[in-house]
Protein backbone atom coordinates (compact mmCIF):
# COMPACT_ATOMS: atom_id res chain seq x y z
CA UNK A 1 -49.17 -31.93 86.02
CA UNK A 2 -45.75 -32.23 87.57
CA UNK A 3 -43.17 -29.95 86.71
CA UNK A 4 -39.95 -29.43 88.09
CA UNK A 5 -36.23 -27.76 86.71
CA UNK A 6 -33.14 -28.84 85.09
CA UNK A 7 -30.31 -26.54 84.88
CA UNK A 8 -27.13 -27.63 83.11
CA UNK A 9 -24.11 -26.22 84.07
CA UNK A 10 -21.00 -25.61 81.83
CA UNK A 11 -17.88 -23.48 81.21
CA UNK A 12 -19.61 -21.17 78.80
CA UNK A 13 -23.33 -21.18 79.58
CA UNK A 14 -25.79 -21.68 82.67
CA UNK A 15 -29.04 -23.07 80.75
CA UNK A 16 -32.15 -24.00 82.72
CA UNK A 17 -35.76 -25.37 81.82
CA UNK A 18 -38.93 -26.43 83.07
CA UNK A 19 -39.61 -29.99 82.32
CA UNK A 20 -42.62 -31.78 82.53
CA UNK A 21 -43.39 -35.78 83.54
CA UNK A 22 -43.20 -37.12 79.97
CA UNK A 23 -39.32 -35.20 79.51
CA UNK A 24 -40.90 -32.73 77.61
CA UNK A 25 -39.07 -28.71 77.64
CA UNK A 26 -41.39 -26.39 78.18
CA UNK A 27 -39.56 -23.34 78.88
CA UNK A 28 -35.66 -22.33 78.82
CA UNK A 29 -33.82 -19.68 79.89
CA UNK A 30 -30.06 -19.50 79.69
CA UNK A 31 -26.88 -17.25 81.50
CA UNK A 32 -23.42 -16.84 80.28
CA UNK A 33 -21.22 -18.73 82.89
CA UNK A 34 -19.20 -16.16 85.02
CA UNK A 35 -15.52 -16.23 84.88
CA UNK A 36 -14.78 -16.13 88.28
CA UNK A 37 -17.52 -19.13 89.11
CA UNK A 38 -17.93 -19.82 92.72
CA UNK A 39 -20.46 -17.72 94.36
CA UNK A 40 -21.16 -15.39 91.38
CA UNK A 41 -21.69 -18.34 89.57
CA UNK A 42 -24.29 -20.05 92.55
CA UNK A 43 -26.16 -16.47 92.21
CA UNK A 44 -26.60 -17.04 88.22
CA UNK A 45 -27.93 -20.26 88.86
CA UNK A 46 -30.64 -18.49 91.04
CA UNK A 47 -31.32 -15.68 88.56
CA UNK A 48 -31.82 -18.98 85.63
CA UNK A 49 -34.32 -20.78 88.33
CA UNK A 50 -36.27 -17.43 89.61
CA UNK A 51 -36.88 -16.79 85.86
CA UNK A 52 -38.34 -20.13 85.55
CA UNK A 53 -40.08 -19.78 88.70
CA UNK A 54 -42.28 -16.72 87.50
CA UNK A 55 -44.01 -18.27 85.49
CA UNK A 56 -44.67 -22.44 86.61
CA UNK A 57 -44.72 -23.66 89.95
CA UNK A 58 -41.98 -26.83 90.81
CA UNK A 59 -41.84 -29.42 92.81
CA UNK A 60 -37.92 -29.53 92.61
CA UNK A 61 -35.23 -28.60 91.04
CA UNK A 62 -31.91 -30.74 89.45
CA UNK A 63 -28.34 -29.63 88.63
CA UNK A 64 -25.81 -31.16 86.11
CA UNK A 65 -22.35 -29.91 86.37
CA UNK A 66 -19.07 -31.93 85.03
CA UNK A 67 -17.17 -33.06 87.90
CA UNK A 68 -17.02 -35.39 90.55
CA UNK A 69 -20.78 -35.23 93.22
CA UNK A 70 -20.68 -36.25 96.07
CA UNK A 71 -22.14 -39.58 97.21
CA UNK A 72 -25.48 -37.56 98.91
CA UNK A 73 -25.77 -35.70 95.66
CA UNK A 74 -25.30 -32.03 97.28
CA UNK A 75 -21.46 -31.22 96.75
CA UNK A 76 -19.34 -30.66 93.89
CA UNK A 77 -16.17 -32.33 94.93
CA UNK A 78 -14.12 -31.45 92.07
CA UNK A 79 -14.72 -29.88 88.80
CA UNK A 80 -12.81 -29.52 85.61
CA UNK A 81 -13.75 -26.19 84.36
CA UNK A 82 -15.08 -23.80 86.75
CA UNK A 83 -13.41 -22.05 89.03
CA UNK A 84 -13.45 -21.81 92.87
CA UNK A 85 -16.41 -24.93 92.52
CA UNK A 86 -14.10 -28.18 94.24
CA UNK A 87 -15.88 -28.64 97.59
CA UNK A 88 -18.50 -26.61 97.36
CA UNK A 89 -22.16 -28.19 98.66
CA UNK A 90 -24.53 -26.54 95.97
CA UNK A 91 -27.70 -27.52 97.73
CA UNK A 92 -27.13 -25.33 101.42
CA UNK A 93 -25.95 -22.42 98.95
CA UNK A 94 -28.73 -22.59 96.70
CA UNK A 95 -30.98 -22.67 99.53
CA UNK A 96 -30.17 -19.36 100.10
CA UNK A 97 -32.24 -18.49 97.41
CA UNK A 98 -34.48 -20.82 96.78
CA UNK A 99 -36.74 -22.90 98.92
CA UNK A 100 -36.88 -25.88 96.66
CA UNK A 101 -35.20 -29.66 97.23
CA UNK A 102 -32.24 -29.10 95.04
CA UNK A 103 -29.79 -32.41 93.71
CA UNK A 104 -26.79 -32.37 91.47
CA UNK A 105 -25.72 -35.01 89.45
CA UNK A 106 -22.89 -35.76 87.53
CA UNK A 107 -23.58 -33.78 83.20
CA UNK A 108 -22.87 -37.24 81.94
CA UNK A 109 -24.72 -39.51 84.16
CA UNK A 110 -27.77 -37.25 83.90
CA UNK A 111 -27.67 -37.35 79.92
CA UNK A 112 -27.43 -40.89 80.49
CA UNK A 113 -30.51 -41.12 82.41
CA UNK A 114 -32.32 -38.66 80.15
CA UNK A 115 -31.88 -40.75 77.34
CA UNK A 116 -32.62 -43.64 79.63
CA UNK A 117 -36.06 -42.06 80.46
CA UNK A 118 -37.33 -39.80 77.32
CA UNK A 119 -34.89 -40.62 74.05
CA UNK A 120 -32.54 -43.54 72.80
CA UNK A 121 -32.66 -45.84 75.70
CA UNK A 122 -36.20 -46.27 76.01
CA UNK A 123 -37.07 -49.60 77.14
CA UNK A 124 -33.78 -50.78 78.67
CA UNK A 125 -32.58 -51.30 81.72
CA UNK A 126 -28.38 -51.72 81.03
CA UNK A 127 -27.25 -48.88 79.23
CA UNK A 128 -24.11 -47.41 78.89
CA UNK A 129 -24.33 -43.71 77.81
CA UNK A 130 -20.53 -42.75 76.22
CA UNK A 131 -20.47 -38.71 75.63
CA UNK A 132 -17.51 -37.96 72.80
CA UNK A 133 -16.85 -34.49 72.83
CA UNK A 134 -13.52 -32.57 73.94
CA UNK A 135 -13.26 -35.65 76.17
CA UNK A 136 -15.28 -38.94 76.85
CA UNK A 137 -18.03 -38.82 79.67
CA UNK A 138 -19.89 -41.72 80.73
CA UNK A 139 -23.08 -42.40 82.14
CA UNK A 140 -23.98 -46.03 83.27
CA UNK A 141 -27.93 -47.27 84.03
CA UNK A 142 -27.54 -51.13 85.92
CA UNK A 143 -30.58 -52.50 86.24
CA UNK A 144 -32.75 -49.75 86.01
CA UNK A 145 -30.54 -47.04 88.28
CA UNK A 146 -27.54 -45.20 88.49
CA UNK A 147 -24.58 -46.30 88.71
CA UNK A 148 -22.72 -43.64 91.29
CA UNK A 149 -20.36 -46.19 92.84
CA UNK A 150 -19.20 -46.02 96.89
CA UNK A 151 -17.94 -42.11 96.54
CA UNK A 152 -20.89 -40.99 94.08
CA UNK A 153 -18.23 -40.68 91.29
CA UNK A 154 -18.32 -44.06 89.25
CA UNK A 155 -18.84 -43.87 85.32
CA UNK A 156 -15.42 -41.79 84.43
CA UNK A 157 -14.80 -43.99 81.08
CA UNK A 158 -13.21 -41.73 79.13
CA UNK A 159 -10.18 -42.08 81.80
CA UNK A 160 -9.96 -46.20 81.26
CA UNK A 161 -6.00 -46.39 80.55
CA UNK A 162 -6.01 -47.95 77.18
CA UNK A 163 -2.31 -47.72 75.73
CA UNK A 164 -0.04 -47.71 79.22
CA UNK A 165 2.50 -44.90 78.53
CA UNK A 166 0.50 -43.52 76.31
CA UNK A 167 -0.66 -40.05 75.52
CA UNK A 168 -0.42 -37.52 78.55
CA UNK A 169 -3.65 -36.68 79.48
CA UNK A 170 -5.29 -33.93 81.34
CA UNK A 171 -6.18 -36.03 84.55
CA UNK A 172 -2.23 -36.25 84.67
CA UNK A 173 -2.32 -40.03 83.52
CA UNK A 174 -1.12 -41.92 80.37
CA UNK A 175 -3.32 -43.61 77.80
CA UNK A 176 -6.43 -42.85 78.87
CA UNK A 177 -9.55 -43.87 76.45
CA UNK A 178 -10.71 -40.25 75.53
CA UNK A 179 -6.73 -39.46 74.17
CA UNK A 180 -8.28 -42.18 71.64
CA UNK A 181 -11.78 -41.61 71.58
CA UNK A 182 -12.70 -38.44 71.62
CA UNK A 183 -13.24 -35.23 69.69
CA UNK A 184 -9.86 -33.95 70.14
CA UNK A 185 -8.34 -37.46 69.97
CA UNK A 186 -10.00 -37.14 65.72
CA UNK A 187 -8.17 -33.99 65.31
CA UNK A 188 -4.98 -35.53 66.08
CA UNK A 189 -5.31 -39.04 63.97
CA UNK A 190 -6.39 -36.49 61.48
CA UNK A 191 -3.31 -34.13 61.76
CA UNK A 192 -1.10 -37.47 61.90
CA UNK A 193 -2.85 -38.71 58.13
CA UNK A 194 -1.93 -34.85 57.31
CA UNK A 195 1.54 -35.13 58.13
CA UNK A 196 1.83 -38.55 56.65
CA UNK A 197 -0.21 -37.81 52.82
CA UNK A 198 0.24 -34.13 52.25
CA UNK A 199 -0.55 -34.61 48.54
CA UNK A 200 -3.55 -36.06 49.59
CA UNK A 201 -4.67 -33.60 52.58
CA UNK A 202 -4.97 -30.02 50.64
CA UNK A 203 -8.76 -30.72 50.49
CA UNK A 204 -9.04 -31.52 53.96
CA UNK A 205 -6.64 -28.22 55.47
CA UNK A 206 -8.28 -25.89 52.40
CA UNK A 207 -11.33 -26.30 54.40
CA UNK A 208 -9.33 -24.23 57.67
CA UNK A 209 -7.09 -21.65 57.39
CA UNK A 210 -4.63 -23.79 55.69
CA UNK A 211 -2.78 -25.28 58.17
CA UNK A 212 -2.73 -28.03 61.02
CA UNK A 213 -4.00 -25.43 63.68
CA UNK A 214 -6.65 -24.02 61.97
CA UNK A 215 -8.13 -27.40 61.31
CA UNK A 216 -11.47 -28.10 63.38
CA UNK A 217 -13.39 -31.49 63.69
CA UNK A 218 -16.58 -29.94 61.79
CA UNK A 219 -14.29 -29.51 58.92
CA UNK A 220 -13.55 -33.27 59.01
CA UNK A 221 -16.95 -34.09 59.70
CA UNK A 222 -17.83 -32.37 56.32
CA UNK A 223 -15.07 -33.38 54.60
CA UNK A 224 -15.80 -37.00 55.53
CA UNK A 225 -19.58 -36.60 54.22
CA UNK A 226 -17.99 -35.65 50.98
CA UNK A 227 -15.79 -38.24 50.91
CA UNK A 228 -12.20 -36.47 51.76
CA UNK A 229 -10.17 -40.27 52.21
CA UNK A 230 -7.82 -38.29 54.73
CA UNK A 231 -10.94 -37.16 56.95
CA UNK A 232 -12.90 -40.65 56.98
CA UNK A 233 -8.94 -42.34 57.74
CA UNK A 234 -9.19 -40.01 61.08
CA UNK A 235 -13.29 -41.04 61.76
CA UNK A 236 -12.02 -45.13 61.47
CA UNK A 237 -8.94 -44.61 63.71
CA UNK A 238 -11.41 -42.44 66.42
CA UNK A 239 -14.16 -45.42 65.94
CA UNK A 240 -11.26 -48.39 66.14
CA UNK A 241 -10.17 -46.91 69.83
CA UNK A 242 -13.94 -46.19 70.71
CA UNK A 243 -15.14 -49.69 69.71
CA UNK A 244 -12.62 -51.38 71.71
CA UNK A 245 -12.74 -49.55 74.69
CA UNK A 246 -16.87 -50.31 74.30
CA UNK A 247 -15.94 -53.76 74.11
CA UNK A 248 -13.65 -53.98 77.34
CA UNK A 249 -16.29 -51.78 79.05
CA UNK A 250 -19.09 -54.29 77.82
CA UNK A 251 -17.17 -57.22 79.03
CA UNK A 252 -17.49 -56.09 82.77
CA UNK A 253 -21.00 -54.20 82.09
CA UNK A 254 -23.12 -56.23 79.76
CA UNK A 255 -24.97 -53.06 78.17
CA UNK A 256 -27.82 -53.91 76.19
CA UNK A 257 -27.69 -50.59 74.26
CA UNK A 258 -24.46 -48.16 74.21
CA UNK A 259 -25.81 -44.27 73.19
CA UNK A 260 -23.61 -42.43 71.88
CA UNK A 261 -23.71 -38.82 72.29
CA UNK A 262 -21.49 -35.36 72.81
CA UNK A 263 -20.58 -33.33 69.21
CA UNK A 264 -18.56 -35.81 67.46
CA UNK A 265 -21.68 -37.74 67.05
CA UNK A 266 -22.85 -35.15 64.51
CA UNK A 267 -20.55 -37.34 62.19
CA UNK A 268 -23.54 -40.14 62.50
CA UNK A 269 -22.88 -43.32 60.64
CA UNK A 270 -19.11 -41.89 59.54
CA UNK A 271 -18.50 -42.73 63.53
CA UNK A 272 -21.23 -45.42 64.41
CA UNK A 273 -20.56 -47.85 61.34
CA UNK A 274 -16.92 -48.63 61.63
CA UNK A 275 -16.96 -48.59 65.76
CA UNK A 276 -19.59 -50.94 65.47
CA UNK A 277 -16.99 -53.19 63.39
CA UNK A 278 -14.64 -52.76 66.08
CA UNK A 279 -16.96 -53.40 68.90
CA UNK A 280 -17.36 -56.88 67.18
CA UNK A 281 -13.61 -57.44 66.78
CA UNK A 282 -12.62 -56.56 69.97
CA UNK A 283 -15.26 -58.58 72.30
CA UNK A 284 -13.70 -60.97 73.75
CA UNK A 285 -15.11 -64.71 73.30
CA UNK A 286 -15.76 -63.28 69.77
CA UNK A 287 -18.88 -64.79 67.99
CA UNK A 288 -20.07 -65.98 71.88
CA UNK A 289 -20.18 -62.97 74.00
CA UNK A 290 -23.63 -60.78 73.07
CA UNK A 291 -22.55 -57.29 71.22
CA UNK A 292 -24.78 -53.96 72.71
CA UNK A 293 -26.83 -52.46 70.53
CA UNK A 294 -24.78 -48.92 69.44
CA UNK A 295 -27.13 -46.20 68.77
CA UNK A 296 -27.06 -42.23 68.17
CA UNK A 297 -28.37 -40.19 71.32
CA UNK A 298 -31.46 -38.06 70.58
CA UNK A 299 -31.77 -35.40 72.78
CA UNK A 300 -29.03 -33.97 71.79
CA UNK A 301 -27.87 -30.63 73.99
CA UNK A 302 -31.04 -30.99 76.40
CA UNK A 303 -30.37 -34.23 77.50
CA UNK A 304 -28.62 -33.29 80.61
CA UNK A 305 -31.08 -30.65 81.49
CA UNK A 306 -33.98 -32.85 80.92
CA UNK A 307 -32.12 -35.69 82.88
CA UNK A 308 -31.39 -33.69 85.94
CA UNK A 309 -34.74 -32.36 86.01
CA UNK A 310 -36.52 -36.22 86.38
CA UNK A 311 -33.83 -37.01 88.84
CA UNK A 312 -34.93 -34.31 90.65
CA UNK A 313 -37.96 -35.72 90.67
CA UNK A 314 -37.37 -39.23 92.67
């Protein structure tokens, strides 16, 4: 049997696993991710693999990591959230370590091809993988591969400028898609329907601490599985601005299936129904152009992990 690792990399945790040929996890072991990143952060990386190491022998070994990767798949370029990372090539350093081929890939674009390979996207060949979290990620499979793009750093949907002068967003542009789209974009809409039905909010805000601040999007997603009209008003606006950016995206991509991941998809059908609706009213040649199927991811947290890991693995 072939086994090799995935380690997913994030701002709070370092967590690694051994993953077999079929995508299945057969050990973990996770790290808190150091403050100061950089080079403490390469030698927690080493500590997760060595741990994984003791006990199963690898062929390889595949990082995920938000961020723009290089082209060659061996330098983080730029990265949103850890610190002293942008321009560092993670394969030489790891080397250090470890005597394994090491890659790094893009955390959305390996969740992509995990659920490609081993959950939602089984079968198809076009996928579009959209991540709705914090942000939007994006992952996109063309004819059975990757799509990196010229510089290695294609697939950033959730910056598609949807509303021009728009919302400022963190990339330092207006209107991009995941100001719209994404988890924090349904804490807004929903402290907007607040702000606009008071009477009708003290459900929603008695779930927090009371006020606008203290509201968080599981207390939506709750309140919207009970019902709370203010909570599902903030789930159709999020779906309305995530169908139609779908729709745009599948007019130049032609996705047969469009997973949906990330934490806001914990909402399930609250989210999927209505962008579905959208995605159908904002196609262009309506009733002529052929709609993606939009389905729930399935591997949930692993997916990048288990993604990286069969990357690793070509």
């Amino acid at each position: 049997m072939s086994y090799t690792i995935g380690i997913d990399i994030g701002g709070t945790k370092v967590l690694g696993g051994v993953v077999d040929a079929e995508g299945n996890l057969l050990k973990s072991a996770r790290r808190d991710t150091p403050r100061e990143g950089g080079t403490q952060l390469i030698a927690t990386i080493a500590e997760v693999a060595k741990e994984l190491l003791a006990e199963y022998k690898v062929e390889s070994i595949g990082l995920s990591a938000a961020g723009f990767v290089s082209s060659d798949r061996k330098t983080m370029l730029a990265t949103p959230n850890i610190a002293a990372w942008n321009g560092v090539n993670l394969e030489s350093e790891l080397r250090k370590f470890i005597d394994l081929p090491i890659i790094l890939e893009n955390d959305a674009n390996a969740a992509a091809w995990g659920e490609l390979r081993f959950g939602a996207g089984q079968g198809s060949s076009n996928l579009l993988m959209v991540t709705v979290g914090t942000g939007i990620g994006g992952g996109i499979i063309v004819n059975g591969g990757l799509l990196r793009g010229a510089y290695g750093v294609a697939a950033e949907i959730g910056h598609l400028r949807v509303l021009p002068e728009g919302h400022l967003c963190g990339c330092g542009e207006r209107g991009c898609f995941e100001q719209y789209a994404s988890g924090n974009a349904l804490l807004r809409h929903a402290r907007e329907a607040i702000a606009a039905s008071p009477d009708l909010a003290r459900n929603l805000l008695s779930r927090g601490d009371g006020t606008l601040e203290g509201l968080t999007g599981q207390a939506i997603t709750d309140a919207a599985r009970d019902g709370d009209q203010v909570a599902l008003a903030a789930f159709k606006t999020t779906a309305q601005w995530l169908g139609a950016g779908i729709a745009s995206l599948s007019a130049i991509l032609d996705p047969e299936i469009v997973v949906i991941g990330g934490g806001v998809i914990d909402a399930g059908e609250i989210l999927l129904a209505p962008t579905r609706d959208a995605l159908e009213r904002s196609l262009p040649f309506a009733g002529k152009h052929p709609s993606p199927k939009i389905i729930a991811a399935t591997l949930g947290n692993s997916a990048g992990l288990v993604g990286a890991a069969d990357l690793a693995r070509k």
